[in-house]
N, C-alpha and C. Protein backbone atom coordinates (compact mmCIF):
# COMPACT_ATOMS: atom_id res chain seq x y z
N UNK A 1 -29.32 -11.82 -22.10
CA UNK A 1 -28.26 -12.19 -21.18
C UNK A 1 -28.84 -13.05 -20.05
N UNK A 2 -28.34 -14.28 -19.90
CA UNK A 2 -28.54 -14.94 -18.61
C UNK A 2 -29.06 -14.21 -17.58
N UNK A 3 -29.76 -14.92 -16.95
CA UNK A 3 -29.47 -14.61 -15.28
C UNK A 3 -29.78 -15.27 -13.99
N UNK A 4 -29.78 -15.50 -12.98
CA UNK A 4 -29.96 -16.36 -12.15
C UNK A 4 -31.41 -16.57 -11.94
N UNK A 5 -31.61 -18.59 -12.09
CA UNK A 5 -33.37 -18.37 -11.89
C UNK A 5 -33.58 -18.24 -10.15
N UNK A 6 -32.85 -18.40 -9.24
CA UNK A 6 -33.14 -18.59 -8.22
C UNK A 6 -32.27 -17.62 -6.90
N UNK A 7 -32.14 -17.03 -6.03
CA UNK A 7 -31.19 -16.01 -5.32
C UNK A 7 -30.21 -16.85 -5.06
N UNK A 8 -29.03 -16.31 -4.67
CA UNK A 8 -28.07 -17.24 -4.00
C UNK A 8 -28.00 -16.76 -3.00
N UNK A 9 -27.58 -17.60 -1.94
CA UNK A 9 -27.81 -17.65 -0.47
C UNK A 9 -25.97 -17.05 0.02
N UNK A 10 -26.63 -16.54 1.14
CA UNK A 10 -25.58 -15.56 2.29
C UNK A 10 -24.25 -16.26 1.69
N UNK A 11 -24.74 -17.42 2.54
CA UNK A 11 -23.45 -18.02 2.71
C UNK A 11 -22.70 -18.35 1.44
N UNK A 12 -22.85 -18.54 0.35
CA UNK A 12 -22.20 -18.98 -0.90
C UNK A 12 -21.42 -17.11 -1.71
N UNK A 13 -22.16 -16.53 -1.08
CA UNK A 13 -21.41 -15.12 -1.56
C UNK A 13 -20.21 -14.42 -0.49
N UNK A 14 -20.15 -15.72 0.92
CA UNK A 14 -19.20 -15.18 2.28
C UNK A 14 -18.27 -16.54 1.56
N UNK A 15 -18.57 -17.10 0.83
CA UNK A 15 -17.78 -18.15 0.78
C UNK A 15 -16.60 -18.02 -0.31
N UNK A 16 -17.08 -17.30 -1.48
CA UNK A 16 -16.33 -16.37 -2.26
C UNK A 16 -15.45 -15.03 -2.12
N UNK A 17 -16.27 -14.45 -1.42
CA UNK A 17 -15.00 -13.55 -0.11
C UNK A 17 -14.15 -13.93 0.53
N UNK A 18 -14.06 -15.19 1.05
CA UNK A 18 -13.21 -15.63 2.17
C UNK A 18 -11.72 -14.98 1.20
N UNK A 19 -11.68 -15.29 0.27
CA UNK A 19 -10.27 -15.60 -0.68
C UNK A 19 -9.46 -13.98 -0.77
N UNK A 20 -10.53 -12.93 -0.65
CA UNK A 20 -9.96 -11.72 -0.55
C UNK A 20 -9.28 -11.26 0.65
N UNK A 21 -8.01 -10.99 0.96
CA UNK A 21 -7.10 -10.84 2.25
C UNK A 21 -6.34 -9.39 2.21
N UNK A 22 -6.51 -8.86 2.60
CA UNK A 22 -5.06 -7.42 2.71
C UNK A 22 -3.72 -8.15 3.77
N UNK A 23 -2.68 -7.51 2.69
CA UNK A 23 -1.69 -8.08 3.04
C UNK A 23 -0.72 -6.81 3.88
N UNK A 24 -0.32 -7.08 4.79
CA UNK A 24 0.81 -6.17 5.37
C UNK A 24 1.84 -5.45 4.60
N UNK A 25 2.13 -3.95 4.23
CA UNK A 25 3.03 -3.53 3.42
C UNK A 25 4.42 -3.94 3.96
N UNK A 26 5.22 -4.10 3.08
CA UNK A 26 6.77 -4.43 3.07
C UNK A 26 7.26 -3.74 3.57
N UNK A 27 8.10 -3.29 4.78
CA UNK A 27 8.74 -2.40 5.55
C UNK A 27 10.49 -2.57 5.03
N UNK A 28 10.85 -1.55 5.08
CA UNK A 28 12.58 -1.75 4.30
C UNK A 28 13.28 -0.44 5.17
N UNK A 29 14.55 -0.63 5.34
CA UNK A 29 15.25 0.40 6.46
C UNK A 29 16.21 1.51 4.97
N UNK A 30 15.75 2.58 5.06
CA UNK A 30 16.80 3.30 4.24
C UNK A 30 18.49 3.46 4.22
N UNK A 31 19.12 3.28 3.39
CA UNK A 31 20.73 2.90 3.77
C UNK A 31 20.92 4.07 4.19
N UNK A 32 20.93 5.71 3.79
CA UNK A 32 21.31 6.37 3.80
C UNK A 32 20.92 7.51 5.15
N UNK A 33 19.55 7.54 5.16
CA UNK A 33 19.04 8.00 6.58
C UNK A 33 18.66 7.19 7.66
N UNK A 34 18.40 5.97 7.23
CA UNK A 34 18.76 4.73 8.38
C UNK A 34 16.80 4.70 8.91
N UNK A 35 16.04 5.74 8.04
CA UNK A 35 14.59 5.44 8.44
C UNK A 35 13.50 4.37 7.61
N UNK A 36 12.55 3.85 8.76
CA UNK A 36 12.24 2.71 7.92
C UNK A 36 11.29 3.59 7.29
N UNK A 37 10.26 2.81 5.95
CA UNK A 37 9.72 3.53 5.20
C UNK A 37 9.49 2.18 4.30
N UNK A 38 7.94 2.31 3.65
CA UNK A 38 7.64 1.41 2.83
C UNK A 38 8.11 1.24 1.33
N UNK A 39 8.28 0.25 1.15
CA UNK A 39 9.47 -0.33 -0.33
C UNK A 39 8.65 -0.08 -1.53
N UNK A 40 9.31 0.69 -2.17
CA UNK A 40 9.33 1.22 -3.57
C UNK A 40 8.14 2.49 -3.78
N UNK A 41 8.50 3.37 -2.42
CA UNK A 41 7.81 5.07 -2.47
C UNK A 41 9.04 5.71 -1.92
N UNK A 42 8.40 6.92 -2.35
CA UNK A 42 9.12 7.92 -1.88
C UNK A 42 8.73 8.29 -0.43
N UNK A 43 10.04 8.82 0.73
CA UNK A 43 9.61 8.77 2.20
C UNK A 43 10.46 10.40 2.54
N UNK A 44 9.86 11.20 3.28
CA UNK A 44 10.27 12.89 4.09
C UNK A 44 11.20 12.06 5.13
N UNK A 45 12.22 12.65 4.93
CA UNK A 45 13.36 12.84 6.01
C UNK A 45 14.15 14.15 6.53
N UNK A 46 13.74 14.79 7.54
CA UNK A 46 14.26 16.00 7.77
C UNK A 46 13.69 16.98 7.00
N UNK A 47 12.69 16.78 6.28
CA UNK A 47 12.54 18.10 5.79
C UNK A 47 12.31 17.52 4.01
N UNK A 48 13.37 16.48 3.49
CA UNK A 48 14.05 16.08 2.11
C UNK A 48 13.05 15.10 1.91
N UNK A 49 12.95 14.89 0.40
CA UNK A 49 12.18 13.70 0.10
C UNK A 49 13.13 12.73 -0.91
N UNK A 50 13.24 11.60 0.12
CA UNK A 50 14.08 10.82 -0.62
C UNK A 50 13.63 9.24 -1.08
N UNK A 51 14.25 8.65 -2.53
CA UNK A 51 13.78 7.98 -3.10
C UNK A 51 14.96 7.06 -3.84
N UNK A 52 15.07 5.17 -3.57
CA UNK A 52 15.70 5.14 -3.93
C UNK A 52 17.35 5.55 -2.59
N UNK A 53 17.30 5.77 -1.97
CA UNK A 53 18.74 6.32 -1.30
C UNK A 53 19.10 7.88 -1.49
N UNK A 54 18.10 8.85 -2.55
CA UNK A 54 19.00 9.78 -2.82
C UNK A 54 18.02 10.57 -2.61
N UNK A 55 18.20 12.15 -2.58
CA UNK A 55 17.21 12.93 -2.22
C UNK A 55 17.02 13.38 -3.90
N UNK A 56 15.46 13.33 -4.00
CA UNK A 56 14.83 13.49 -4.87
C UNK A 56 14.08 15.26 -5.02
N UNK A 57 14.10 15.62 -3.99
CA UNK A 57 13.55 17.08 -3.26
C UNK A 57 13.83 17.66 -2.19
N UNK A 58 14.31 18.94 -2.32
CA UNK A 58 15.07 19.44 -1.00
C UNK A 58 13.89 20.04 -0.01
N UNK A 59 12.37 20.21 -0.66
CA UNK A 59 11.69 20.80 0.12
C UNK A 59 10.43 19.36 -0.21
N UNK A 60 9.88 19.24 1.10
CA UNK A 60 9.21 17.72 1.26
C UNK A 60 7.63 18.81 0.72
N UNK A 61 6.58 17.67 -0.03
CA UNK A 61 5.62 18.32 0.03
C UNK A 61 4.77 18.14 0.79
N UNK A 62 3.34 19.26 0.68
CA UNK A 62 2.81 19.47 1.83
C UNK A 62 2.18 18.42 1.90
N UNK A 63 1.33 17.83 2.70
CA UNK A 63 0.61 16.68 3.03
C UNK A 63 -0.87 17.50 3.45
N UNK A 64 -2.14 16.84 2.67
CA UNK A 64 -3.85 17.43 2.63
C UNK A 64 -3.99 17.30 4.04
């Protein structure tokens, strides 16, 4: 298998990173409890876990 005859330098491996970015999650307002909550999970309201607009669970689970 190949391999490089020579190291590659700092800068040519920061230069290939540049392109990797984290992007801000999508924020969306629930129709039904009116709380915002990120688009396409499930979000605890009052107690309920709802998904979609509808409650999916009447008892929210515990969180580690």
């Amino acid at each position: 298998m190949p391999n490089p005859k020579r190291r590659h330098s700092q800068q040519r491996s920061a230069k290939r990173r540049t392109h990797y970015k984290a992007t801000a999650a999508t924020i969306s307002t629930d129709s039904t409890t009116g709380e915002m909550h990120v688009r396409h999970r499930a979000h605890v309201s009052e107690g309920k876990l709802y998904y979609k607009g509808k409650v999916v669970s009447e008892k929210a689970p515990l969180k580690a």
